[in-house]
Protein backbone atom coordinates (compact mmCIF):
# COMPACT_ATOMS: atom_id res chain seq x y z
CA UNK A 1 73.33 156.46 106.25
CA UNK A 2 73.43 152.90 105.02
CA UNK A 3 76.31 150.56 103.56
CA UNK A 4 76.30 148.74 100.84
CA UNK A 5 77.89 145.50 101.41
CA UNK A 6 79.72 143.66 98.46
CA UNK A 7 82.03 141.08 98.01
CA UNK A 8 83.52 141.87 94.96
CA UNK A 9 84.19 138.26 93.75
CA UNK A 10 85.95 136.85 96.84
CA UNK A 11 84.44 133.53 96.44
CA UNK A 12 85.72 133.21 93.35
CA UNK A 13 89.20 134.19 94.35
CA UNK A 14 88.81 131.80 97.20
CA UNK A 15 88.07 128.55 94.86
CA UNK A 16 90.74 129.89 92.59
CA UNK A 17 93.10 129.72 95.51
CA UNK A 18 92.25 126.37 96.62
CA UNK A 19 92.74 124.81 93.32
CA UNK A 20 96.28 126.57 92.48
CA UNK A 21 97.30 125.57 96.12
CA UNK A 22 96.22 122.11 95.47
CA UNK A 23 98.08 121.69 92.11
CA UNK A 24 101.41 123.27 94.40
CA UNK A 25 101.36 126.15 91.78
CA UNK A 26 102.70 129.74 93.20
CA UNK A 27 100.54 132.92 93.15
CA UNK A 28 101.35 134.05 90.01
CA UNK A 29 99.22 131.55 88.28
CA UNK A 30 95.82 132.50 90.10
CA UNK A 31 94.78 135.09 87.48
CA UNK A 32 95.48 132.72 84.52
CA UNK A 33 93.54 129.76 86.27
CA UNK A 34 90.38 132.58 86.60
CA UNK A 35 90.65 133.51 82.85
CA UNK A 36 92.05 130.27 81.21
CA UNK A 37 91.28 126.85 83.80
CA UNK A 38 91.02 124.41 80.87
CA UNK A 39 95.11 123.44 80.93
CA UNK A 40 94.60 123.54 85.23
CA UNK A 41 92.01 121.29 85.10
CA UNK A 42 94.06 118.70 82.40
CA UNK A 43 96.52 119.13 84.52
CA UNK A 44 94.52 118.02 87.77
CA UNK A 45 92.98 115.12 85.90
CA UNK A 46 96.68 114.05 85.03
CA UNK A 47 97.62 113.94 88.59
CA UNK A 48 94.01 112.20 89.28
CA UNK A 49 95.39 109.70 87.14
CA UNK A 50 98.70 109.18 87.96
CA UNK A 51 97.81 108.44 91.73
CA UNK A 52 95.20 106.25 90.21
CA UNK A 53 97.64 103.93 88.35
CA UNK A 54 99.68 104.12 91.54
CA UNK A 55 97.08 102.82 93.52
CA UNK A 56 96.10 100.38 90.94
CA UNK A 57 100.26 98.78 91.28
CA UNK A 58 99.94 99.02 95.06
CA UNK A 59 96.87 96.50 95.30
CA UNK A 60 98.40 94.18 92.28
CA UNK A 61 102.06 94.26 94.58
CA UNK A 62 99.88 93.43 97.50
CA UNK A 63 97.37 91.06 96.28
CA UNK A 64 100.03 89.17 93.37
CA UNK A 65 100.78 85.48 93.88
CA UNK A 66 104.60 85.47 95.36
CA UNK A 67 106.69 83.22 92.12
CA UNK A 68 106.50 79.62 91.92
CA UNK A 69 110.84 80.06 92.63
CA UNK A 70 110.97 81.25 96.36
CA UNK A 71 114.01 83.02 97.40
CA UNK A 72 115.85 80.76 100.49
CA UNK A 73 116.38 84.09 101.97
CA UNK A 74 115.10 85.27 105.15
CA UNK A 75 114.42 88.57 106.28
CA UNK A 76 113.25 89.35 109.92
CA UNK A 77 111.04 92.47 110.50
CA UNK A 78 109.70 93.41 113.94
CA UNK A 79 106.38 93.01 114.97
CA UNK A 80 105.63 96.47 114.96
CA UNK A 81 107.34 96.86 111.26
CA UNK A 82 104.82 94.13 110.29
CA UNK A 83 101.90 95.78 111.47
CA UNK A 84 102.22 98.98 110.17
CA UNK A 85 102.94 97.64 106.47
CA UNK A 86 99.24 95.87 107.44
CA UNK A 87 97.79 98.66 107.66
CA UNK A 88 99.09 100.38 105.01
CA UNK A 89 97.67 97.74 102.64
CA UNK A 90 94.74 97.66 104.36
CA UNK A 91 94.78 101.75 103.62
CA UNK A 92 95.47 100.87 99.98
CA UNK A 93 93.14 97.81 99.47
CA UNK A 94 90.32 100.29 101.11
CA UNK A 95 90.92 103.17 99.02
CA UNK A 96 91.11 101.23 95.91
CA UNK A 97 87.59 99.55 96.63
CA UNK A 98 86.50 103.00 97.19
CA UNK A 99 87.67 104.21 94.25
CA UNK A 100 85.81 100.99 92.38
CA UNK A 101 82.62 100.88 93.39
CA UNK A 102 82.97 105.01 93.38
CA UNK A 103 83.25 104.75 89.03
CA UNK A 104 80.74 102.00 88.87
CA UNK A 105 78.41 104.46 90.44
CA UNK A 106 78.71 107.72 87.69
């Protein structure tokens, strides 16, 4: 006697998964982004965008000129304050160029 193996769609189901878990939707949408994934996917390409601009503002903030009118104010921030807000930009500044040169490529 032999068995028939089958999957019955499970890798399907699986990429269906992923997606909904990645847009933070519940279960109940996982059927509706099999049959219908056009508004899941405008709705992914919104986000896309969104962190996009974000990014964008986060280099200009970081990279801007500070104002001709300097503030007399003076704020102290220790040294290990400073160095983590370095490398945040420089996780910023990196991820932007990636995302540059990665649409200049397509």
């Amino acid at each position: 006697m032999s068995v028939i193996r089958h999957n019955f769609g499970i890798e399907s189901r699986k990429i269906a998964r992923r997606f909904r878990s990645l847009l933070r939707l519940n279960a109940l949408h996982e059927a509706n982004v099999r049959t219908n994934p056009v508004p899941y996917l405008e709705r992914a390409s919104e986000q896309i965008y969104q962190l996009e601009k974000v990014l964008f503002e986060a280099v200009e903030a970081a990279t801007s000129q500070p104002s001709l009118t300097a503030s007399p104010e003076t704020i102290e921030v220790n040294k290990a304050e400073y160095q983590r807000l370095l490398a945040c930009r420089a996780i910023v500044e990196n991820g932007f160029e990636k995302l540059v040169t990665g649409d200049e490529e397509t």
